[in-house]
C-alpha atoms as a PDB file:
ATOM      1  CA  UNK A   1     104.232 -48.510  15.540  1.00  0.00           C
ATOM      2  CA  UNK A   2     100.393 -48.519  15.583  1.00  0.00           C
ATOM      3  CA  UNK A   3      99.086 -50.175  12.158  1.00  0.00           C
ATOM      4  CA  UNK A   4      95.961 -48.288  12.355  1.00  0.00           C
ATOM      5  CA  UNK A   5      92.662 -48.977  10.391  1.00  0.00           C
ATOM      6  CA  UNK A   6      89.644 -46.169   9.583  1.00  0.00           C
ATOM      7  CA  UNK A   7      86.322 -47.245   9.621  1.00  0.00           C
ATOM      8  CA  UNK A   8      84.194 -44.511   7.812  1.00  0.00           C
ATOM      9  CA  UNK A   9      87.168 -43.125   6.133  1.00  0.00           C
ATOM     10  CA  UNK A  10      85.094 -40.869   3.817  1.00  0.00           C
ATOM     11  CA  UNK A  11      83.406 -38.704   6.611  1.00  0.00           C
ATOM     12  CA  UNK A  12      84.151 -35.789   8.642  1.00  0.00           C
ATOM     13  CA  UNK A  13      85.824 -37.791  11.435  1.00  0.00           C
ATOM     14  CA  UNK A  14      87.851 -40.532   9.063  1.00  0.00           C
ATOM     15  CA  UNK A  15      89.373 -38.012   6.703  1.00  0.00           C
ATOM     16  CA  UNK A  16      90.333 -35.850   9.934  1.00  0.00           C
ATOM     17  CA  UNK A  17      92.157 -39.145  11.535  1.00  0.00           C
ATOM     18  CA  UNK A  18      93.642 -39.832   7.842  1.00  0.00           C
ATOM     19  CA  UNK A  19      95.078 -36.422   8.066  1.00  0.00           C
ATOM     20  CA  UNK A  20      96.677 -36.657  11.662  1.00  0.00           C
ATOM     21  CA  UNK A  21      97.360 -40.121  11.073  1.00  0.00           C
ATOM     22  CA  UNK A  22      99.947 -39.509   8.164  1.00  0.00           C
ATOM     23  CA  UNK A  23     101.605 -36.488  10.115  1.00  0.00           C
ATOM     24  CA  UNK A  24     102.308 -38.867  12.926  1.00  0.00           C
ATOM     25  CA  UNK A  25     105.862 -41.264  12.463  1.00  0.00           C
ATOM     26  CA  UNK A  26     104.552 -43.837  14.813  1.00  0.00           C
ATOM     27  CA  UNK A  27     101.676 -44.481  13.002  1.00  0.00           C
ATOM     28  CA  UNK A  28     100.799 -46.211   9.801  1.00  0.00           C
ATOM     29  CA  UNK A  29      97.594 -46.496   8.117  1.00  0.00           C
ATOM     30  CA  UNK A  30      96.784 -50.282   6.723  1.00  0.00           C
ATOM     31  CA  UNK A  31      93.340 -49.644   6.068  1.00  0.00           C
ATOM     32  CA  UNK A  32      90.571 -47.883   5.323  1.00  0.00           C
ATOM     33  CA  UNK A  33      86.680 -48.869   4.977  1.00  0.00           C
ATOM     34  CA  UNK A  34      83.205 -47.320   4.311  1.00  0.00           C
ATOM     35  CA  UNK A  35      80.151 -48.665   3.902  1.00  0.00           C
ATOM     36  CA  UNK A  36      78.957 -50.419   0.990  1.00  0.00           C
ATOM     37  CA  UNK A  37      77.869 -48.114  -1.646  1.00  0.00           C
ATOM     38  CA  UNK A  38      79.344 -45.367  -0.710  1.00  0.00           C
ATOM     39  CA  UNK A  39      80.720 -43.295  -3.667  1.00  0.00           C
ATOM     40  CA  UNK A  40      84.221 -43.174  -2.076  1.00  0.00           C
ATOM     41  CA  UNK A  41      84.900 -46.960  -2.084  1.00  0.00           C
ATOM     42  CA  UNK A  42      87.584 -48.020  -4.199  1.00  0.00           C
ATOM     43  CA  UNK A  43      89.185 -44.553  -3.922  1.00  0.00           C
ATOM     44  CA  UNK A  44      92.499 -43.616  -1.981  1.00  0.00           C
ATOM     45  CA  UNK A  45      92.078 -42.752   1.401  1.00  0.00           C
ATOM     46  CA  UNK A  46      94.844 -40.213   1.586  1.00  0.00           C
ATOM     47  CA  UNK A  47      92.983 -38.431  -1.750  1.00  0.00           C
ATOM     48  CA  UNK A  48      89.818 -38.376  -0.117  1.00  0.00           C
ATOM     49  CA  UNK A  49      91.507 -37.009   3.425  1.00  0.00           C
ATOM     50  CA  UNK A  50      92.647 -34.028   1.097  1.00  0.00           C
ATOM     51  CA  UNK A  51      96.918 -35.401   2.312  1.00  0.00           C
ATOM     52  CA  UNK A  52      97.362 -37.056  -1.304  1.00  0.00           C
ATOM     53  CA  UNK A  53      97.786 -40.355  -2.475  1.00  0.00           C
ATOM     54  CA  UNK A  54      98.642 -43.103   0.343  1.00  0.00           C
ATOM     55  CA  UNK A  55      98.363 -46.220  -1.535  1.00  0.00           C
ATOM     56  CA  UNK A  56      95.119 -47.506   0.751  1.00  0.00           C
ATOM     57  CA  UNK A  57      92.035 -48.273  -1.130  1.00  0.00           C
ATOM     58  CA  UNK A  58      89.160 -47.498   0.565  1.00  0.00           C
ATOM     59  CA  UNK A  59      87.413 -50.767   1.011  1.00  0.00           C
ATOM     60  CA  UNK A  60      83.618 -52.402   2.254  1.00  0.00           C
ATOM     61  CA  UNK A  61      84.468 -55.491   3.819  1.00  0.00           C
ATOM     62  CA  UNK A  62      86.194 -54.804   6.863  1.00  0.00           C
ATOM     63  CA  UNK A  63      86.798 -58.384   7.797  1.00  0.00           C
ATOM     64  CA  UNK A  64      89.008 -58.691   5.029  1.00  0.00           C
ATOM     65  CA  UNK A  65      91.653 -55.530   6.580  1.00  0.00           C
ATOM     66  CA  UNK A  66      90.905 -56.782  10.406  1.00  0.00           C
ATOM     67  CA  UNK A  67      94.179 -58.697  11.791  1.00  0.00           C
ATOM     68  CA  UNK A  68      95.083 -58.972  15.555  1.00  0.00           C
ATOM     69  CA  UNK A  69      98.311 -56.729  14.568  1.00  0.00           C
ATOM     70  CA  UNK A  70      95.771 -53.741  14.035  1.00  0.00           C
ATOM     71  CA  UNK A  71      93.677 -51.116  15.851  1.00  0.00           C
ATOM     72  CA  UNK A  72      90.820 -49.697  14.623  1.00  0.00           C
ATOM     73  CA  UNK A  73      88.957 -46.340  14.580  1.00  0.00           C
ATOM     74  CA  UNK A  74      85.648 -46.367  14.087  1.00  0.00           C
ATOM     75  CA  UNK A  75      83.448 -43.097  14.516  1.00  0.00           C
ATOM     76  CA  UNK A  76      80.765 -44.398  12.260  1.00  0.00           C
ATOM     77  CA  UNK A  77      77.178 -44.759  13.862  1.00  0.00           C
ATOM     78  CA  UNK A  78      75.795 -47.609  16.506  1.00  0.00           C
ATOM     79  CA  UNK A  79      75.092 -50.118  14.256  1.00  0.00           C
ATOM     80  CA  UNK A  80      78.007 -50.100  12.135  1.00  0.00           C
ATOM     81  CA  UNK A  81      80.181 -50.230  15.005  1.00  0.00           C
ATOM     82  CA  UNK A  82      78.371 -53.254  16.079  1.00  0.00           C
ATOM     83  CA  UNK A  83      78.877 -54.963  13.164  1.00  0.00           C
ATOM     84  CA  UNK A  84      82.968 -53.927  13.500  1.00  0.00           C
ATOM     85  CA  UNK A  85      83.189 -55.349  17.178  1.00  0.00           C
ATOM     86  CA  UNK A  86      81.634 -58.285  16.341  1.00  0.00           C
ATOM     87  CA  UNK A  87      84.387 -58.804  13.521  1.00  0.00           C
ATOM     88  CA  UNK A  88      87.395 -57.782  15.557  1.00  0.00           C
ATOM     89  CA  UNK A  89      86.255 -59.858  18.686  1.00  0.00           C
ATOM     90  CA  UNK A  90      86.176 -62.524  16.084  1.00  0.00           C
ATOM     91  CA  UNK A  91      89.384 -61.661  14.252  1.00  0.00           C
ATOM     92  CA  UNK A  92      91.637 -60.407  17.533  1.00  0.00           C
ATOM     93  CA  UNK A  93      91.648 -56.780  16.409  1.00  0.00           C
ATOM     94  CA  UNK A  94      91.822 -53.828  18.432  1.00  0.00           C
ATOM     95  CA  UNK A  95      89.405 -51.569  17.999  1.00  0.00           C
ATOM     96  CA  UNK A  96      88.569 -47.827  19.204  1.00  0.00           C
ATOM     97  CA  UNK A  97      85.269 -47.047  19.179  1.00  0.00           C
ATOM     98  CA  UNK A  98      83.878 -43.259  19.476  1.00  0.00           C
ATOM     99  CA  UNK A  99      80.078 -43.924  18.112  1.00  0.00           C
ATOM    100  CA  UNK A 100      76.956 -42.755  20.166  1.00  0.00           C
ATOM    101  CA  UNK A 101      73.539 -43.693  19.549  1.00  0.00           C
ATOM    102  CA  UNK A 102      73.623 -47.366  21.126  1.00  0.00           C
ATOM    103  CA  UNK A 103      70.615 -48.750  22.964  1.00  0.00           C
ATOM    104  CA  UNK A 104      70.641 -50.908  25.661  1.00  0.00           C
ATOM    105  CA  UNK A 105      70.024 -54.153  23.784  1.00  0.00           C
ATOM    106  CA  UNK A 106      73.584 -53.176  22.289  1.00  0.00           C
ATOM    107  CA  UNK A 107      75.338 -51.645  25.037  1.00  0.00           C
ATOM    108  CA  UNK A 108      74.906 -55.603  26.381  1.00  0.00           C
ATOM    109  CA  UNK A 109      76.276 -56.853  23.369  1.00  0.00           C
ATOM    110  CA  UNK A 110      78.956 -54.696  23.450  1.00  0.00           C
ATOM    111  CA  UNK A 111      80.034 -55.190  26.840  1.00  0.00           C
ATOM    112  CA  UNK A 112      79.750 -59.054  26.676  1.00  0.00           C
ATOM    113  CA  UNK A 113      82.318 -59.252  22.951  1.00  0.00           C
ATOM    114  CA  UNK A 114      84.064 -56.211  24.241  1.00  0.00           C
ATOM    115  CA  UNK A 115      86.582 -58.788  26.578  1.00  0.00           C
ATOM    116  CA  UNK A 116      86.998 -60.970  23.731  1.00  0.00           C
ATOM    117  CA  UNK A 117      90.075 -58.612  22.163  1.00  0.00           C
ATOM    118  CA  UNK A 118      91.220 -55.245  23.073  1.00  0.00           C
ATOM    119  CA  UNK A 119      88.268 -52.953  22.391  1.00  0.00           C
ATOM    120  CA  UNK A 120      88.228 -49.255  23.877  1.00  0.00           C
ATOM    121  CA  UNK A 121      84.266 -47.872  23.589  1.00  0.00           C
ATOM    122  CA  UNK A 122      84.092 -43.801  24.913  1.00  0.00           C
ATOM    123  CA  UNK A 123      81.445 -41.490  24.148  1.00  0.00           C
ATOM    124  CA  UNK A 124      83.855 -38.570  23.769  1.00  0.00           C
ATOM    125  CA  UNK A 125      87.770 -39.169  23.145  1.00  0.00           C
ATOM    126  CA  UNK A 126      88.442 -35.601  24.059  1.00  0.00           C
ATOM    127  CA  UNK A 127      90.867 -35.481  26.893  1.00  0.00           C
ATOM    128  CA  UNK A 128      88.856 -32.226  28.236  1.00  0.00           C
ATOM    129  CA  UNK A 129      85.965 -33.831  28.520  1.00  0.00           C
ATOM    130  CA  UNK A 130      87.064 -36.944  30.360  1.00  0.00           C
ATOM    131  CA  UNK A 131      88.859 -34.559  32.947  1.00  0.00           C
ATOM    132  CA  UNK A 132      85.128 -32.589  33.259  1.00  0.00           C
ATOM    133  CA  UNK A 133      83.591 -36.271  33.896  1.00  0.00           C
ATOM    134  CA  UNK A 134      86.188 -36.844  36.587  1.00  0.00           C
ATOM    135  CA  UNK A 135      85.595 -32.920  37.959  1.00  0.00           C
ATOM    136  CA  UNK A 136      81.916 -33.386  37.718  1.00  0.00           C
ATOM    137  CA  UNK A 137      81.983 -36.059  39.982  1.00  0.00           C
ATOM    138  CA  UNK A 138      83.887 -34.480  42.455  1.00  0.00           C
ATOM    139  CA  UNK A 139      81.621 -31.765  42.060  1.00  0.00           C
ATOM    140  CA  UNK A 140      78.150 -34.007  42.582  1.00  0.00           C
ATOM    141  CA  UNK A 141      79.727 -35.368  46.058  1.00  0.00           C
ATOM    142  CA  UNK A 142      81.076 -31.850  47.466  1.00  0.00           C
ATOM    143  CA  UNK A 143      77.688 -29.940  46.330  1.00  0.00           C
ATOM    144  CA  UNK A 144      74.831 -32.862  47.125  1.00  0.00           C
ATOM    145  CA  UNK A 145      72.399 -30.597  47.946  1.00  0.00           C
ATOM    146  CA  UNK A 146      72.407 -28.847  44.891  1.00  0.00           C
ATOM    147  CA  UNK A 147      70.097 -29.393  42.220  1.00  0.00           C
ATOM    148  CA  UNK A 148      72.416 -30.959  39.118  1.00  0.00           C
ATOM    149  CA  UNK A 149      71.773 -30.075  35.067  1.00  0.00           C
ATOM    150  CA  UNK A 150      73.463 -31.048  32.433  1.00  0.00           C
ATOM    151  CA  UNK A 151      73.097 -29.362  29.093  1.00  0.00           C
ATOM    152  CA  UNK A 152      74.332 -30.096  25.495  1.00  0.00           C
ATOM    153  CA  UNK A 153      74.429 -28.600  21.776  1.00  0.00           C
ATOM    154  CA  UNK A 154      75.465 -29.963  18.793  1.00  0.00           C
ATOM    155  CA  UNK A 155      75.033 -30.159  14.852  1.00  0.00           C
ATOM    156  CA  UNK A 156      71.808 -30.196  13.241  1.00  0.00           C
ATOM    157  CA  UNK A 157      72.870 -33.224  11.584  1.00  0.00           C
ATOM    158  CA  UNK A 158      73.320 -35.322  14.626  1.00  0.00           C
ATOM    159  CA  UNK A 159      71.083 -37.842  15.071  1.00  0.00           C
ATOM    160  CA  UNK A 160      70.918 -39.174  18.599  1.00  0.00           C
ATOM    161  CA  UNK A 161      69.854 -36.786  21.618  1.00  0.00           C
ATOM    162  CA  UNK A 162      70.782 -36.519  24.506  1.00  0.00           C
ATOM    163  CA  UNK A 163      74.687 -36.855  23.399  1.00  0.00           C
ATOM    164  CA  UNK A 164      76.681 -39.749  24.524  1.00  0.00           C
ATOM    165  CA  UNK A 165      78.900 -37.161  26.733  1.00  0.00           C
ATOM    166  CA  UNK A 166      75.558 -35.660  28.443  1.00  0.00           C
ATOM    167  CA  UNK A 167      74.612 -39.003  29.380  1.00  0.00           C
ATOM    168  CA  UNK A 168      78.058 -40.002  30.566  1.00  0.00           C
ATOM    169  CA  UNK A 169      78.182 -36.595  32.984  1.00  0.00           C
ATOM    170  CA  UNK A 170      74.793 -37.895  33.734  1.00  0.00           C
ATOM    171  CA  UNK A 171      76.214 -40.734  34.521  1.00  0.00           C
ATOM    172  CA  UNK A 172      78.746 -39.965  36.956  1.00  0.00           C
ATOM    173  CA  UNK A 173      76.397 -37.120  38.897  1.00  0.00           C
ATOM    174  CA  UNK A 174      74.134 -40.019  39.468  1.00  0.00           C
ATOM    175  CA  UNK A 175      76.914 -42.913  40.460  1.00  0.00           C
ATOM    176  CA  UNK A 176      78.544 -39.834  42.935  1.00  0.00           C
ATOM    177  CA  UNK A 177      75.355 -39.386  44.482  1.00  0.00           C
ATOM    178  CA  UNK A 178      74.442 -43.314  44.840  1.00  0.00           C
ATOM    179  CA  UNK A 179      71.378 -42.938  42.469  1.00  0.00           C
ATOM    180  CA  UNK A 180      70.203 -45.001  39.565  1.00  0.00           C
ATOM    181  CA  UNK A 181      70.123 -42.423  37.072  1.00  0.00           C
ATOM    182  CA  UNK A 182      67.303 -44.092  34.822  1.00  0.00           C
ATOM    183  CA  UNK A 183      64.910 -43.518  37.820  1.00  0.00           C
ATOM    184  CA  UNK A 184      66.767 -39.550  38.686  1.00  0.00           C
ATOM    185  CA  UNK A 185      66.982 -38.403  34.941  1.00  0.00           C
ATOM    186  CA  UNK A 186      64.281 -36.517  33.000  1.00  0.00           C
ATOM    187  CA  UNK A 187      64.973 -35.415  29.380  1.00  0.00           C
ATOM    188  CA  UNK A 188      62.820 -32.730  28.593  1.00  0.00           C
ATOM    189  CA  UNK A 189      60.036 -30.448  30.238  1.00  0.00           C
ATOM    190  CA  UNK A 190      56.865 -29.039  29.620  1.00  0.00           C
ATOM    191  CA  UNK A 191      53.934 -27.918  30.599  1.00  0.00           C
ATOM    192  CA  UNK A 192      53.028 -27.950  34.170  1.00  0.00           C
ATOM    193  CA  UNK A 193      55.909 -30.128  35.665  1.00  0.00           C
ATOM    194  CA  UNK A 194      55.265 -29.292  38.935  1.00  0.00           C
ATOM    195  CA  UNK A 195      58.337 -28.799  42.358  1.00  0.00           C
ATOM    196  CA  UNK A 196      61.280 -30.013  40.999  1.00  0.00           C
ATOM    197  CA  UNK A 197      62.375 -33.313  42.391  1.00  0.00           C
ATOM    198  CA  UNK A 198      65.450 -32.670  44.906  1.00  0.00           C
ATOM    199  CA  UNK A 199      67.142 -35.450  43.733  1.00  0.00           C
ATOM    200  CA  UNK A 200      66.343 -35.024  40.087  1.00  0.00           C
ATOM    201  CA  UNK A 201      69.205 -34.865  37.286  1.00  0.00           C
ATOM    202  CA  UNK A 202      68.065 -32.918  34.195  1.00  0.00           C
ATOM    203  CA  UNK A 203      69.485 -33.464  30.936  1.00  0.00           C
ATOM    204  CA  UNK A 204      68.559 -30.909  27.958  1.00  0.00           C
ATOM    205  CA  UNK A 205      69.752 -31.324  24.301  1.00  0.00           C
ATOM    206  CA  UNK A 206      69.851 -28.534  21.809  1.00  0.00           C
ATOM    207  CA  UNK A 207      70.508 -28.722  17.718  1.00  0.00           C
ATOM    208  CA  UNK A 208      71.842 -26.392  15.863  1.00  0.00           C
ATOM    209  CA  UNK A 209      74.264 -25.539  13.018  1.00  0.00           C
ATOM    210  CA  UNK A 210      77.672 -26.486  13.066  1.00  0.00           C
ATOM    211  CA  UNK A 211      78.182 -26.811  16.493  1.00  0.00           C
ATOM    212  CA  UNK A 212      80.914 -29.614  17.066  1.00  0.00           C
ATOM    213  CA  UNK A 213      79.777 -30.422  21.179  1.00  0.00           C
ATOM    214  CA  UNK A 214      79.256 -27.640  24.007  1.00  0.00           C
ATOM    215  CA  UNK A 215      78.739 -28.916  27.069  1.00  0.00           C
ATOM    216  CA  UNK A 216      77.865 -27.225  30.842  1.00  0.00           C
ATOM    217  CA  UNK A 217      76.835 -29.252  34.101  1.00  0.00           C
ATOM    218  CA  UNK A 218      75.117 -27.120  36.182  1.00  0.00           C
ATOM    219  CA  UNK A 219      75.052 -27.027  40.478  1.00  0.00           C
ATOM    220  CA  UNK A 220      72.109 -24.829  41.158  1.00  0.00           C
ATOM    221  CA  UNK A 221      71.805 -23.903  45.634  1.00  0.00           C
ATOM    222  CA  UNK A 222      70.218 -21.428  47.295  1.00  0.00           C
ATOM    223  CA  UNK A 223      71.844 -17.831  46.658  1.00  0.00           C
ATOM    224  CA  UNK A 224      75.105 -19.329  44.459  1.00  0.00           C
ATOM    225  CA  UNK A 225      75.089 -21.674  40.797  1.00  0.00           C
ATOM    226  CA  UNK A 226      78.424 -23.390  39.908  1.00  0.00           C
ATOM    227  CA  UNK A 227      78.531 -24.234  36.317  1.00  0.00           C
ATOM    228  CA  UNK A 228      81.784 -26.160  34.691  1.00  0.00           C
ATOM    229  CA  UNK A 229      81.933 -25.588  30.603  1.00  0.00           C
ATOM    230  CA  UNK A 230      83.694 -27.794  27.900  1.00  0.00           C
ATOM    231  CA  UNK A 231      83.662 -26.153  24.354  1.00  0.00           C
ATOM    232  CA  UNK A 232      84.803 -28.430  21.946  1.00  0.00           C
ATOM    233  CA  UNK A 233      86.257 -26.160  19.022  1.00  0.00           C
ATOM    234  CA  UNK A 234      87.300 -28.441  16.351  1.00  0.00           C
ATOM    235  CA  UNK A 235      86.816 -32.531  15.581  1.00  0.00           C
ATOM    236  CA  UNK A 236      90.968 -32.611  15.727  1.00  0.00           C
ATOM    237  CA  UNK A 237      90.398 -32.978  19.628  1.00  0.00           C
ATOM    238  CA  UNK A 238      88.293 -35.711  19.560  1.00  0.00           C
ATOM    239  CA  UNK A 239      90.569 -37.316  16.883  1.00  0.00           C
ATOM    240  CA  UNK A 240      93.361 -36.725  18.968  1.00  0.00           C
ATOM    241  CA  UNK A 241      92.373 -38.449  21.971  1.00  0.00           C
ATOM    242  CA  UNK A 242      91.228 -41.224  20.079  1.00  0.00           C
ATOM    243  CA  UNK A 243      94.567 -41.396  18.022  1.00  0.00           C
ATOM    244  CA  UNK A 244      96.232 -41.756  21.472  1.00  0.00           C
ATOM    245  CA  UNK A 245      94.143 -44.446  22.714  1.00  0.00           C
ATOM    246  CA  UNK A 246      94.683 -46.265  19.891  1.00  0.00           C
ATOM    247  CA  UNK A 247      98.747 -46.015  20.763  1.00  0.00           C
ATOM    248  CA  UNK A 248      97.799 -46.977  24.497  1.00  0.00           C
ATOM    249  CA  UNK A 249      95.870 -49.998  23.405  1.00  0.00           C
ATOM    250  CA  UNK A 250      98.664 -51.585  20.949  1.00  0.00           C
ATOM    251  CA  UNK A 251     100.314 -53.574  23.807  1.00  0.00           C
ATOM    252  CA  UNK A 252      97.444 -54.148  26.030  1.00  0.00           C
ATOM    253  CA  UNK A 253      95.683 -57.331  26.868  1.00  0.00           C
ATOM    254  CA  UNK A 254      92.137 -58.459  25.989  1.00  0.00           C
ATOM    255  CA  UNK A 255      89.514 -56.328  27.778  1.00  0.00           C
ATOM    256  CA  UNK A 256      86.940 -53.385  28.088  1.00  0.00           C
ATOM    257  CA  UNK A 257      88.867 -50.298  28.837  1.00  0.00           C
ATOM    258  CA  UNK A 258      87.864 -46.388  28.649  1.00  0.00           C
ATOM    259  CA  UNK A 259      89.523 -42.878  27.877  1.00  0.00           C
ATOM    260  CA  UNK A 260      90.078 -42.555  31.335  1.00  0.00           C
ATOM    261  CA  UNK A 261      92.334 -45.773  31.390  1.00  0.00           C
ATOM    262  CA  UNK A 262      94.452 -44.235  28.691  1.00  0.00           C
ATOM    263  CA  UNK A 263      94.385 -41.031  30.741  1.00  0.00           C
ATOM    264  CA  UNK A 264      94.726 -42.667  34.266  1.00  0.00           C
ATOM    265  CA  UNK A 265      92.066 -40.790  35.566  1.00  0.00           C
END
């Protein structure tokens, strides 16, 4: 039995994981937090999740719900999910994380109270996407001397470009082909750029309506393109994944682990 806590229970991604939460047996929601001020504090988290009446307030003081016998998810923003590892490293917690948006200053952070309880941090929780990260990889080696893009749409109303899952493909293109991706990536062009760079990794973000996360890696050669696609068609497959890791983690000892751990990728 996962006793399961929702950090940012009142927005799109905590009243999906209240829904699938309650139509899962082995789970069991304990808790249930937002941030202070919001208008849905102090109401039921079930109610506001549209599955009725669960008997969990939602709260804003998440140390008071944090106990080493829970697991939390937390799809808030960077600096709220700061704030949460920092409690449940302190508290012995669990905690999912699926947040984007963190800059290096608190990817250090992260990575340094991360070992201090059982803390699972993934830019995407889909279980698509971490099979295209693996595939993309593959891909990078196999196909080195073509030239390697990675492109991305999402809502207008997200806030941090390039997405978390661009920069993660990014990531492993770069780590494939033994680069440092900070020196290989550019994020944008215009103007007169000049000869493309043969060893150059482009990442380009687009905005735009309701879009939930498209995205293509692209091998450009001479005479042939490969391009691999993941559409993601609903939040329920991000909360999914993330519901799952939350089962893996239960049992697990302190440490840093990944969607790909849970997957065994």
């Amino acid at each position: 039995m996962a006793r399961l806590i929702v950090a940012g229970a009142a927005g799109r991604m905590g009243r999906m994981l209240t829904s699938l939460i309650v139509q899962q047996p082995s789970h069991i929601l304990v808790g249930a937090v937002e941030a202070k001020g919001v208008k849905a504090v102090g109401a039921d988290a079930g109610e506001i999740a549209g599955v009725g009446a669960l008997g969990v307030r939602i709260g804003d003081d998440y140390a008071a719900v944090a106990a080493p016998d829970t697991v939390t998810l937390d799809f808030t923003n960077a600096a709220a999910s700061m704030e949460h590892l920092e409690i449940a490293a302190a508290k012995g917690a669990a905690i999912v994380i699926g947040s984007t948006g963190f800059t290096p200053e608190m990817e250090s952070r992260a990575r340094a109270l991360a070992p201090k309880t059982r803390t699972l941090i993934a830019p995407n929780m889909s279980i698509g996407i971490n099979v295209l990260i693996k595939l993309v990889a593959e891909a990078a080696t196999l196909l080195n001397g073509f030239d390697a893009e990675v492109l991305e749409i999402h809502h207008r109303t997200k806030v941090d470009a390039p997405s978390g899952t661009a920069l993660a493909l990014a990531r492993a293109i770069a780590a494939a082909r033994g680069q440092d991706l900070q020196k290989s990536a550019v994020f944008g062009r215009e103007g007169i750029t000049g000869v493309r760079p043969p060893d150059q990794i482009g990442v380009m973000a687009l905005r735009g309506g309701d879009a939930v996360g498209d995205h293509t890696v692209i091998f450009a050669g001479l005479g042939e393109r490969m391009e691999l696609i993941h559409r993601t068609q609903s939040r329920e497959a991000l909360a999914s994944g993330a519901l799952r890791a939350a089962a893996w983690l239960v049992d697990k000892p302190n440490g840093l682990y990944s969607i790909r751990d849970v997957l065994g990728l």
